[in-house]
C-alpha atoms as a PDB file:
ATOM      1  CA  UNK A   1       5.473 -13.042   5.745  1.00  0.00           C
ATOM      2  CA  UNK A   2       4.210 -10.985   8.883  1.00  0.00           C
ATOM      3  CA  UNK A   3       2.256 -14.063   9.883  1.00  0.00           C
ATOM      4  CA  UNK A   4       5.056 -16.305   9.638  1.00  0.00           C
ATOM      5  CA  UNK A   5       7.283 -13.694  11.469  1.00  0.00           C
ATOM      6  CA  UNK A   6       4.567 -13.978  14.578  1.00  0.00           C
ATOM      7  CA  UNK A   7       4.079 -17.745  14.581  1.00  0.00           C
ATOM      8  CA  UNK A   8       7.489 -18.358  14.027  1.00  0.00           C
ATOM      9  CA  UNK A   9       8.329 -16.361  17.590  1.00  0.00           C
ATOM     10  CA  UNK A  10       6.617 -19.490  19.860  1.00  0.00           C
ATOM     11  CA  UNK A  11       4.434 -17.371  21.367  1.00  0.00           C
ATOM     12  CA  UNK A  12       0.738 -17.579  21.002  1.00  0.00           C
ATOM     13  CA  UNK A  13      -1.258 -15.581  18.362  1.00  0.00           C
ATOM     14  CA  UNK A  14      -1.770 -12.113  18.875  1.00  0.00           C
ATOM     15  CA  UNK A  15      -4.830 -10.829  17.723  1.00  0.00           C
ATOM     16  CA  UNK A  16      -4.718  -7.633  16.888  1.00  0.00           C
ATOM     17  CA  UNK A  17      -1.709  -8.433  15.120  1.00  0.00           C
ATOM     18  CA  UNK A  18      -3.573 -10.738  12.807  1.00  0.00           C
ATOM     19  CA  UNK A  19      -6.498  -8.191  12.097  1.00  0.00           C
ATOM     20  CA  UNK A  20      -3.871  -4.982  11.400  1.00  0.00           C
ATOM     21  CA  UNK A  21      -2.255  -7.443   8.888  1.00  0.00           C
ATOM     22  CA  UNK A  22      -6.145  -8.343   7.398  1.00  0.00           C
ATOM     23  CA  UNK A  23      -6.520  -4.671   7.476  1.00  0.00           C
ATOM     24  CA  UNK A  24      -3.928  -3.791   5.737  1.00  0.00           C
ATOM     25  CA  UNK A  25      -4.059  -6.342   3.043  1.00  0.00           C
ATOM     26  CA  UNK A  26      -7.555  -5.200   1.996  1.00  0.00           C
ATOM     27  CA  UNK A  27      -6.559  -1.511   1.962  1.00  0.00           C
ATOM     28  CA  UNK A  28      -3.423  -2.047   0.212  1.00  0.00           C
ATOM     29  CA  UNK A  29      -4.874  -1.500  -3.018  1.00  0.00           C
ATOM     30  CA  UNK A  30      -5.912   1.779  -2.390  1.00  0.00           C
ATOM     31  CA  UNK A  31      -2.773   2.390  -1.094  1.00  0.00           C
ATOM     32  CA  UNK A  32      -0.898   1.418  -4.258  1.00  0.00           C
ATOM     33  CA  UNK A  33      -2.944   3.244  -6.005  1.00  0.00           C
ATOM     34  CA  UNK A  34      -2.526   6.317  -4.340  1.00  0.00           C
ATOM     35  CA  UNK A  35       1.029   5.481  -4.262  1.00  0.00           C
ATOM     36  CA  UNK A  36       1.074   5.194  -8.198  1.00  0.00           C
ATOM     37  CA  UNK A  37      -0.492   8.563  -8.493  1.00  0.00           C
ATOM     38  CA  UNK A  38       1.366  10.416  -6.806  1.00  0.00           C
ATOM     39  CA  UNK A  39       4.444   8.995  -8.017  1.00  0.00           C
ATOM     40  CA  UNK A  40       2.797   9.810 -11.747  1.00  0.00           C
ATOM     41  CA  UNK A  41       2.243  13.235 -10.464  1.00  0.00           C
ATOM     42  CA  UNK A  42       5.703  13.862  -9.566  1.00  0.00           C
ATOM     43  CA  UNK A  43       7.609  11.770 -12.096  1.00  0.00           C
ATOM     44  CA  UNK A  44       5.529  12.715 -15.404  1.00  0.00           C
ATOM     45  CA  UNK A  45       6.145  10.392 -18.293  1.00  0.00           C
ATOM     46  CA  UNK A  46       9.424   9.475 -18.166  1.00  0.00           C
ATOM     47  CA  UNK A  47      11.368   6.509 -18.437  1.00  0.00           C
ATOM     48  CA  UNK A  48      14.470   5.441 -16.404  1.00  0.00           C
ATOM     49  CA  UNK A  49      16.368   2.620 -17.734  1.00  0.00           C
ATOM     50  CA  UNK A  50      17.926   0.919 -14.337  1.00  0.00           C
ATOM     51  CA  UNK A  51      19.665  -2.314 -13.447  1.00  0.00           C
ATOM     52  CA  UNK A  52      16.752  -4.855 -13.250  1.00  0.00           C
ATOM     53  CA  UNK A  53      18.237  -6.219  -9.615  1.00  0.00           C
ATOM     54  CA  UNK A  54      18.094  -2.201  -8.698  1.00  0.00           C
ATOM     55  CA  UNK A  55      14.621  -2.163 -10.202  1.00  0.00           C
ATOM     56  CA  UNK A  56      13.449  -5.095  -8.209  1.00  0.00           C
ATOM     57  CA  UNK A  57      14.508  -3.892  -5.071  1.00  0.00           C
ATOM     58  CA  UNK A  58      13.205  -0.812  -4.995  1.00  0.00           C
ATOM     59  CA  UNK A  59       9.944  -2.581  -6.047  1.00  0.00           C
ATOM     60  CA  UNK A  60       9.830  -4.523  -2.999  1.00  0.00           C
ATOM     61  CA  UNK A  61      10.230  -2.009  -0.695  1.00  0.00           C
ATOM     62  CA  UNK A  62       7.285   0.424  -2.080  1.00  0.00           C
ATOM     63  CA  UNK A  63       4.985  -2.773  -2.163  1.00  0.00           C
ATOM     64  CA  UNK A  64       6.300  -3.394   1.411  1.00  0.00           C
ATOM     65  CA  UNK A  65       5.785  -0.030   2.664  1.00  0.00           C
ATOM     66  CA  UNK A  66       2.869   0.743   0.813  1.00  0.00           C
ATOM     67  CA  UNK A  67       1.156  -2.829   3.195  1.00  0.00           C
ATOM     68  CA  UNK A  68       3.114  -1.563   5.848  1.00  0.00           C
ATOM     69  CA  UNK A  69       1.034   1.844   5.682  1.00  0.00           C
ATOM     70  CA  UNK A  70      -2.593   0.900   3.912  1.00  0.00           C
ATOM     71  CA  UNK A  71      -4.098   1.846   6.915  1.00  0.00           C
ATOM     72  CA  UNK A  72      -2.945   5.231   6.811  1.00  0.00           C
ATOM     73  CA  UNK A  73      -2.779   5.941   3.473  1.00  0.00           C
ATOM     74  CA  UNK A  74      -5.663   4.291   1.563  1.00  0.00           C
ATOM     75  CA  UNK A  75      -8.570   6.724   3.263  1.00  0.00           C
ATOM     76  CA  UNK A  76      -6.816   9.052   1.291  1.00  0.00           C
ATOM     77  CA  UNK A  77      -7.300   7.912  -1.675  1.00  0.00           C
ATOM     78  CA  UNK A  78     -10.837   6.173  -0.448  1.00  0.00           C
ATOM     79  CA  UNK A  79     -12.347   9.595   0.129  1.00  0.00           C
ATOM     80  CA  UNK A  80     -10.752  11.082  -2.825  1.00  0.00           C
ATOM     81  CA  UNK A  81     -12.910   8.274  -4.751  1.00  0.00           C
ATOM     82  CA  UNK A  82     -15.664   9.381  -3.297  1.00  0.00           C
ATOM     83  CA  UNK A  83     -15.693  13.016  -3.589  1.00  0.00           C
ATOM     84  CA  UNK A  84     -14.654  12.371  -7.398  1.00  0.00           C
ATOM     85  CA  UNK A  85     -17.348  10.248  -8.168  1.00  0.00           C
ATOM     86  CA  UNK A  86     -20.276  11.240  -5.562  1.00  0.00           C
ATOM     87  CA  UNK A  87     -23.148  12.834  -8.189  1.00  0.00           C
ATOM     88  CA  UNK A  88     -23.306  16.701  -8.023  1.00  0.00           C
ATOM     89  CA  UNK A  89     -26.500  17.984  -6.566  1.00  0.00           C
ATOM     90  CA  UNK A  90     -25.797  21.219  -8.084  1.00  0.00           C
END
């Protein structure tokens, strides 16, 4: 959709436009994930029954803002990887 927002404009590609949108779709897993966790942090088990059409739009805008912000947010949760799984040299 970002793509097809800049070729859409008539104006030629810009290219750092097309690697912050490569960026952030490889990072945007991490950035879900730490999305999810945090959201499971502060939310706990629980279980909101919602309008679906609610549900679904508030769905789109976290998976928006979460691509929108990979490149911020997924080091987070890349160095928290790390640190959890580096081997202890204790």
């Amino acid at each position: 959709m970002f793509l097809s927002a800049i070729l859409n404009n008539n104006q030629s590609i810009n290219y750092g436009s097309v690697i912050f949108a490569v960026v952030n779709t490889l990072l945007y897993p991490y950035s879900r994930w730490v999305y999810e966790n945090v959201i499971g942090y502060i939310m706990g088990n629980n279980v909101f029954f919602v309008n679906a059409v609610l549900m679904l739009i508030v769905k789109i805008i976290t998976i928006v803002a979460c691509w929108s912000f990979a490149m911020f947010v997924a080091p987070i949760g890349l160095v928290y990887l790390f640190f959890r799984n580096s081997p202890k040299n204790s």
